[in-house]
Protein backbone atom coordinates (compact mmCIF):
# COMPACT_ATOMS: atom_id res chain seq x y z
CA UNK A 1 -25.34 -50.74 17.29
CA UNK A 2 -24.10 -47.73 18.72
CA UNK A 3 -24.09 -45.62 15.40
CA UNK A 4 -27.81 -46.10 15.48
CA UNK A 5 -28.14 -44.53 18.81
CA UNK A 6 -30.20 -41.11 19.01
CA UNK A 7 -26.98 -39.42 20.18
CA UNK A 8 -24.79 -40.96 17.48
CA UNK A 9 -22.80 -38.22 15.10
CA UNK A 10 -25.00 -40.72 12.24
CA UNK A 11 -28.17 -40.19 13.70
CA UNK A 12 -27.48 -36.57 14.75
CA UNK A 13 -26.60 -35.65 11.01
CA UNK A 14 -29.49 -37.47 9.74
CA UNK A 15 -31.67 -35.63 12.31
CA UNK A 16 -30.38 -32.02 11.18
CA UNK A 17 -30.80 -33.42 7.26
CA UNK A 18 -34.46 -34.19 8.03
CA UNK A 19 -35.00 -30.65 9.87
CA UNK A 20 -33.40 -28.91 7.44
CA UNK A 21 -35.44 -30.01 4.21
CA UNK A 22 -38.50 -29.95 6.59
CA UNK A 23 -38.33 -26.35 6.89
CA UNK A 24 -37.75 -25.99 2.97
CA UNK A 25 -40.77 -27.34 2.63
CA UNK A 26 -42.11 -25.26 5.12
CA UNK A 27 -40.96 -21.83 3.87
CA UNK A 28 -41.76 -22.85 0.22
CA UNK A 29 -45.01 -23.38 1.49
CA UNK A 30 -45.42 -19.99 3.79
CA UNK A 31 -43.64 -18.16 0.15
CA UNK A 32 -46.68 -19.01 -2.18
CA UNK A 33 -48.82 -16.32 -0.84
CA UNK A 34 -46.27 -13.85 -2.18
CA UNK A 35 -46.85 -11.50 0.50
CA UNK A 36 -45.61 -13.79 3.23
CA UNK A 37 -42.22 -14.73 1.85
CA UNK A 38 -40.60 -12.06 4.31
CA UNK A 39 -42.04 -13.77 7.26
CA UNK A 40 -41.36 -17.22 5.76
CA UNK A 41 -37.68 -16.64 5.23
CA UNK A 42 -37.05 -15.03 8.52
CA UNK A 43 -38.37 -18.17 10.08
CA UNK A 44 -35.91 -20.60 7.95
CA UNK A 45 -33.05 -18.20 9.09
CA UNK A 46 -34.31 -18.45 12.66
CA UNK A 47 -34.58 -21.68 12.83
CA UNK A 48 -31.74 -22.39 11.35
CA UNK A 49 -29.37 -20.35 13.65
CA UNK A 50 -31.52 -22.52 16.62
CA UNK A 51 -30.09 -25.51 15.01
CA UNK A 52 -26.54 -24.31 14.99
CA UNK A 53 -26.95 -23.17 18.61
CA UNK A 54 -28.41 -26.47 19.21
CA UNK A 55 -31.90 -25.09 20.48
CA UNK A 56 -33.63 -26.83 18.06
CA UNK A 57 -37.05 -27.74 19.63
CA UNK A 58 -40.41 -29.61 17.64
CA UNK A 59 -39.19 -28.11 14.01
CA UNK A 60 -42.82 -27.75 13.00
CA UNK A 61 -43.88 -25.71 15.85
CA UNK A 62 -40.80 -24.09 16.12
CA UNK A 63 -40.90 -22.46 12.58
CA UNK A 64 -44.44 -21.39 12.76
CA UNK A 65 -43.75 -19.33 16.12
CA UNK A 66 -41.57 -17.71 14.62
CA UNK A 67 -43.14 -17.25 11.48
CA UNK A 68 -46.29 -15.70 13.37
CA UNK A 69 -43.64 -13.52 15.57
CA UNK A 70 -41.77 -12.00 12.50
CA UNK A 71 -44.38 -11.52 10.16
CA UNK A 72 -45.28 -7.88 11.59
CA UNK A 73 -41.53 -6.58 11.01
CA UNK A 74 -40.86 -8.92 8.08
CA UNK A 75 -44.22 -7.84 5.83
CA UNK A 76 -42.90 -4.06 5.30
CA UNK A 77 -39.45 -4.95 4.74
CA UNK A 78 -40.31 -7.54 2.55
CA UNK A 79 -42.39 -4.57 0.45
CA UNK A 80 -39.40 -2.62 0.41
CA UNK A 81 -37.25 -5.16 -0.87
CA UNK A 82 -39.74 -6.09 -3.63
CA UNK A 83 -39.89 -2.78 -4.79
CA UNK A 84 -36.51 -2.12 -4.78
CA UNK A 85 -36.33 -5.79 -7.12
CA UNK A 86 -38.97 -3.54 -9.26
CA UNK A 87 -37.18 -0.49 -9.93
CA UNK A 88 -34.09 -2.32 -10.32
CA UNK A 89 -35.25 -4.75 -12.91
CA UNK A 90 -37.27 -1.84 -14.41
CA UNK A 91 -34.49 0.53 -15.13
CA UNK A 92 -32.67 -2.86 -16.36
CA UNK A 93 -34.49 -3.64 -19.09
CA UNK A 94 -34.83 0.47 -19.94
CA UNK A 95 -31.39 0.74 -19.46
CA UNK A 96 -29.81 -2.18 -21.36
CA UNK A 97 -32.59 -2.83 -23.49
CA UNK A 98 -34.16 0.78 -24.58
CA UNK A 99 -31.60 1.37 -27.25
CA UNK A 100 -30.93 4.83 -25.52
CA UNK A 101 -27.64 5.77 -24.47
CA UNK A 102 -27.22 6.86 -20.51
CA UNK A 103 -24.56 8.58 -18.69
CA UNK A 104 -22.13 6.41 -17.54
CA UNK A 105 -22.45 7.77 -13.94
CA UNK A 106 -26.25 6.76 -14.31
CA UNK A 107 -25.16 3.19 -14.91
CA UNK A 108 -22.56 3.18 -11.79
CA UNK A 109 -25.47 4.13 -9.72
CA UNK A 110 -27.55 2.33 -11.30
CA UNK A 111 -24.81 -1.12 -10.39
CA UNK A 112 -24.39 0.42 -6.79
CA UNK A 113 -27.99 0.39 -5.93
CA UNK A 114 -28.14 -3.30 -7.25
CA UNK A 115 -25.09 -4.43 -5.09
CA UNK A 116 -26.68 -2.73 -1.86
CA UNK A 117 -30.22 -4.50 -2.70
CA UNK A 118 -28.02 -7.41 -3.02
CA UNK A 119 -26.20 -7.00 0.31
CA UNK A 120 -29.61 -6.41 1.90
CA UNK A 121 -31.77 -8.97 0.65
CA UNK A 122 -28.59 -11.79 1.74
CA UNK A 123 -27.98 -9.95 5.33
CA UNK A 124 -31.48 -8.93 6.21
CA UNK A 125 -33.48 -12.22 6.34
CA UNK A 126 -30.81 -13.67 8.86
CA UNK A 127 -30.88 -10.43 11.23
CA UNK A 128 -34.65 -10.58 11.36
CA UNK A 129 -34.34 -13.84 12.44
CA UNK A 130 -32.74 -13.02 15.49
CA UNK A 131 -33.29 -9.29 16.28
CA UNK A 132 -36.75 -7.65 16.25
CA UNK A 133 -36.48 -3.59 15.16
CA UNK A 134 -37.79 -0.89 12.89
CA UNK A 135 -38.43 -1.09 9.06
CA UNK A 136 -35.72 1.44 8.73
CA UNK A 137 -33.33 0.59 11.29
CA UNK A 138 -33.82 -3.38 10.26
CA UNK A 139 -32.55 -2.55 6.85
CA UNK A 140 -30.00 0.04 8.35
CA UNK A 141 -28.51 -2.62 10.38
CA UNK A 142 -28.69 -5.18 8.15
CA UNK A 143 -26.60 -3.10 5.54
CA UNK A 144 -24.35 -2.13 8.43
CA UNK A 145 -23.37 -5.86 8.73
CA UNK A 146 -23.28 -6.72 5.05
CA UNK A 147 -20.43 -4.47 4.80
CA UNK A 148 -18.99 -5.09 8.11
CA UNK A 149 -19.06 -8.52 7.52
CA UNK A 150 -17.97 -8.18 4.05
CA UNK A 151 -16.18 -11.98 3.52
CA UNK A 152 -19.23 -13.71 4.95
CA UNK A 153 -21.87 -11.35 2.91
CA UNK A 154 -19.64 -12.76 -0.28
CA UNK A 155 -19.69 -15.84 0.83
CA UNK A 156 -23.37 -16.40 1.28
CA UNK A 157 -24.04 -14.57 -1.80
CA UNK A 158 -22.19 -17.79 -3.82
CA UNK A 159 -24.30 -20.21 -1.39
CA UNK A 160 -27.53 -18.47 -2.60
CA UNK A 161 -26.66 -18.47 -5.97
CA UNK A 162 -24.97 -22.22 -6.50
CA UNK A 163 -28.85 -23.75 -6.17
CA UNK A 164 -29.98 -21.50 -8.52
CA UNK A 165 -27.32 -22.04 -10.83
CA UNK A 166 -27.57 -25.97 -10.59
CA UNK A 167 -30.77 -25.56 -11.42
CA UNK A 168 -30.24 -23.97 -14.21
CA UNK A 169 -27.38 -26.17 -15.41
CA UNK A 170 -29.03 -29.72 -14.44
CA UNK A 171 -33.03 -29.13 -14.21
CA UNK A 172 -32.64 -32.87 -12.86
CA UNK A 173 -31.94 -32.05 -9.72
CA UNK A 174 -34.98 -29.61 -8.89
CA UNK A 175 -36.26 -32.04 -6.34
CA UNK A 176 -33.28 -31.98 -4.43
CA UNK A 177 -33.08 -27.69 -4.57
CA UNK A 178 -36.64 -28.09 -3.35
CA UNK A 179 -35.46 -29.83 -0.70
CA UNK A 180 -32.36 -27.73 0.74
CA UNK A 181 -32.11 -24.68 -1.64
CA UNK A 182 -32.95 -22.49 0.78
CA UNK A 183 -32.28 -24.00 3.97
CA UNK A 184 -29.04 -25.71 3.36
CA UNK A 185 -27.35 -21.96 2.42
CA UNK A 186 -29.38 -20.32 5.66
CA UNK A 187 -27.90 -22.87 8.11
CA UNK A 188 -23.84 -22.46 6.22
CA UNK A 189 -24.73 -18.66 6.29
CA UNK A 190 -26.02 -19.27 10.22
CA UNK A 191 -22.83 -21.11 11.03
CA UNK A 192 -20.95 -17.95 9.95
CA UNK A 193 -22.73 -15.34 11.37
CA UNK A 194 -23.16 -17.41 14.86
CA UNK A 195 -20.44 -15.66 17.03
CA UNK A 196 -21.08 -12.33 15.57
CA UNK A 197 -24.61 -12.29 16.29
CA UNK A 198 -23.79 -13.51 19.90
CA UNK A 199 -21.34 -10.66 20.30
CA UNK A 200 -23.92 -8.37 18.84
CA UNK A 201 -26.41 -9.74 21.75
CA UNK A 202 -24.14 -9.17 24.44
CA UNK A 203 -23.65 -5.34 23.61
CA UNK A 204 -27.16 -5.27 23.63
CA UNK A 205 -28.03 -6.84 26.66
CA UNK A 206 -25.82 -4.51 28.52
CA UNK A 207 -26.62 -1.24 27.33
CA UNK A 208 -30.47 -2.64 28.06
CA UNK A 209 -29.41 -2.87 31.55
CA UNK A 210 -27.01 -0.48 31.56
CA UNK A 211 -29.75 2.21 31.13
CA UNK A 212 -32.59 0.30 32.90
CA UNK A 213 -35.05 -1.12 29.74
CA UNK A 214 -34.30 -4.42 31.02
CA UNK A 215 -33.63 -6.33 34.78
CA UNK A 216 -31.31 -9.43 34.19
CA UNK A 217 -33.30 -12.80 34.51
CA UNK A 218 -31.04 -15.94 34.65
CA UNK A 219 -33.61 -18.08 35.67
CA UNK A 220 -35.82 -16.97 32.25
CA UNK A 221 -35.34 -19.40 29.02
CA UNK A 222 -35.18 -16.88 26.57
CA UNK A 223 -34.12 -19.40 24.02
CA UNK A 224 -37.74 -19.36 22.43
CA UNK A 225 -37.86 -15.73 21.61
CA UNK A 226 -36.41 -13.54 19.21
CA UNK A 227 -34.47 -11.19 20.54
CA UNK A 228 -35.72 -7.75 20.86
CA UNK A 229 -33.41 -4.65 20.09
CA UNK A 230 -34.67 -1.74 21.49
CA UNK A 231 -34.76 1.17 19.09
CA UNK A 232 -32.89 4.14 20.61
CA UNK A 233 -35.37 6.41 21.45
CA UNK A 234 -36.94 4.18 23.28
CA UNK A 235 -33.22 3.56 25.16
């Protein structure tokens, strides 16, 4: 039976189903530590945009390459991001739950801070995943895209959130959001960002030969590594 066949669209979805809640498991896994959940979402996104470019390799090995690649960039970030989560939640509850009456330009900051933590923690995870940078410029550029990409940053914003919110709604199907709550928004999410990030890669690959960092290879699979943006000063 042909449908059967490894090449089959059947057996080809199944595949990608299988590799998809095998990284969830993964990446809830690599989370628990608390300090690793940078490194362990970078990972998801990066192999996730593999399996949209169809680079997809052993899964298991695959993930914890890249895990083990991005945890040096994706540890600090990850701090940053957490403490941002912190202050935010902190001047929440004093805020809305102090009984003390604040400016309302204090609370419009207060909303805009939120929204850009937002934007970063949905746009940053995804960029590490495919371009390795500075602490500051990581979060620079991921911010940069957020907005530029405004419609997709929206639109994986309501992917992130409909697991959480089904889970909240129907606690029944927690085994299933274990499964493909993280992974099943990364690869939607990597399907959208695909041909921007490739466009993004492009530009950087000429202005790296442009002004000599790099020597075009051709013969060189790079499809294993992350790809490296140099920061400017070293340009």
């Amino acid at each position: 039976m042909k449908f059967l066949d490894y090449d089959s669209p059947l057996m080809q979805f199944l595949t990608k189903v299988a590799n998809l809640m095998i990284i969830n498991g993964l990446t809830l896994l690599c989370c628990l530590p608390i300090v690793t959940v940078g490194a362990a979402l970078t990972a998801a996104h990066y192999m996730c945009m593999k399996m949209v470019r169809n680079e997809d390799g052993p899964i298991v090995k695959g993930y914890f390459k890249a895990f083990k690649e991005s945890i040096r960039q994706a540890t600090p970030v990850w701090f940053v991001l957490l403490l941002i989560i912190l202050v935010l939640l902190g001047d929440y509850l004093i805020v809305f739950r102090s009984g003390i009456t604040f400016p309302y330009w204090f609370q419009v900051a207060l909303t805009a801070v939120a929204f850009i933590g937002l934007f970063l923690w949905i746009m940053v995870f995804p960029v590490m995943g495919k371009f390795e940078n500075t602490t500051l410029r990581t979060l620079k550029n991921a911010l940069i895209i957020s907005i530029a990409k405004f419609p997709i940053t929206l639109a994986m914003i309501v992917l992130n959130a409909i697991p959480i919110i089904l889970m909240l709604l129907f606690i029944q199907i927690l085994p299933l959001i274990l499964m493909f709550g993280i992974t099943v928004p990364a690869y939607i999410g990597a399907l959208m960002l695909n041909k921007y990030f490739k466009k993004l890669e492009g530009h950087i690959i000429e202005a790296q030969i442009a002004s000599g960092v790099i020597v075009p290879e051709p013969e060189v699979d790079d499809s294993e590594k992350i790809f490296h943006d140099i920061p400017e000063e070293k340009q």
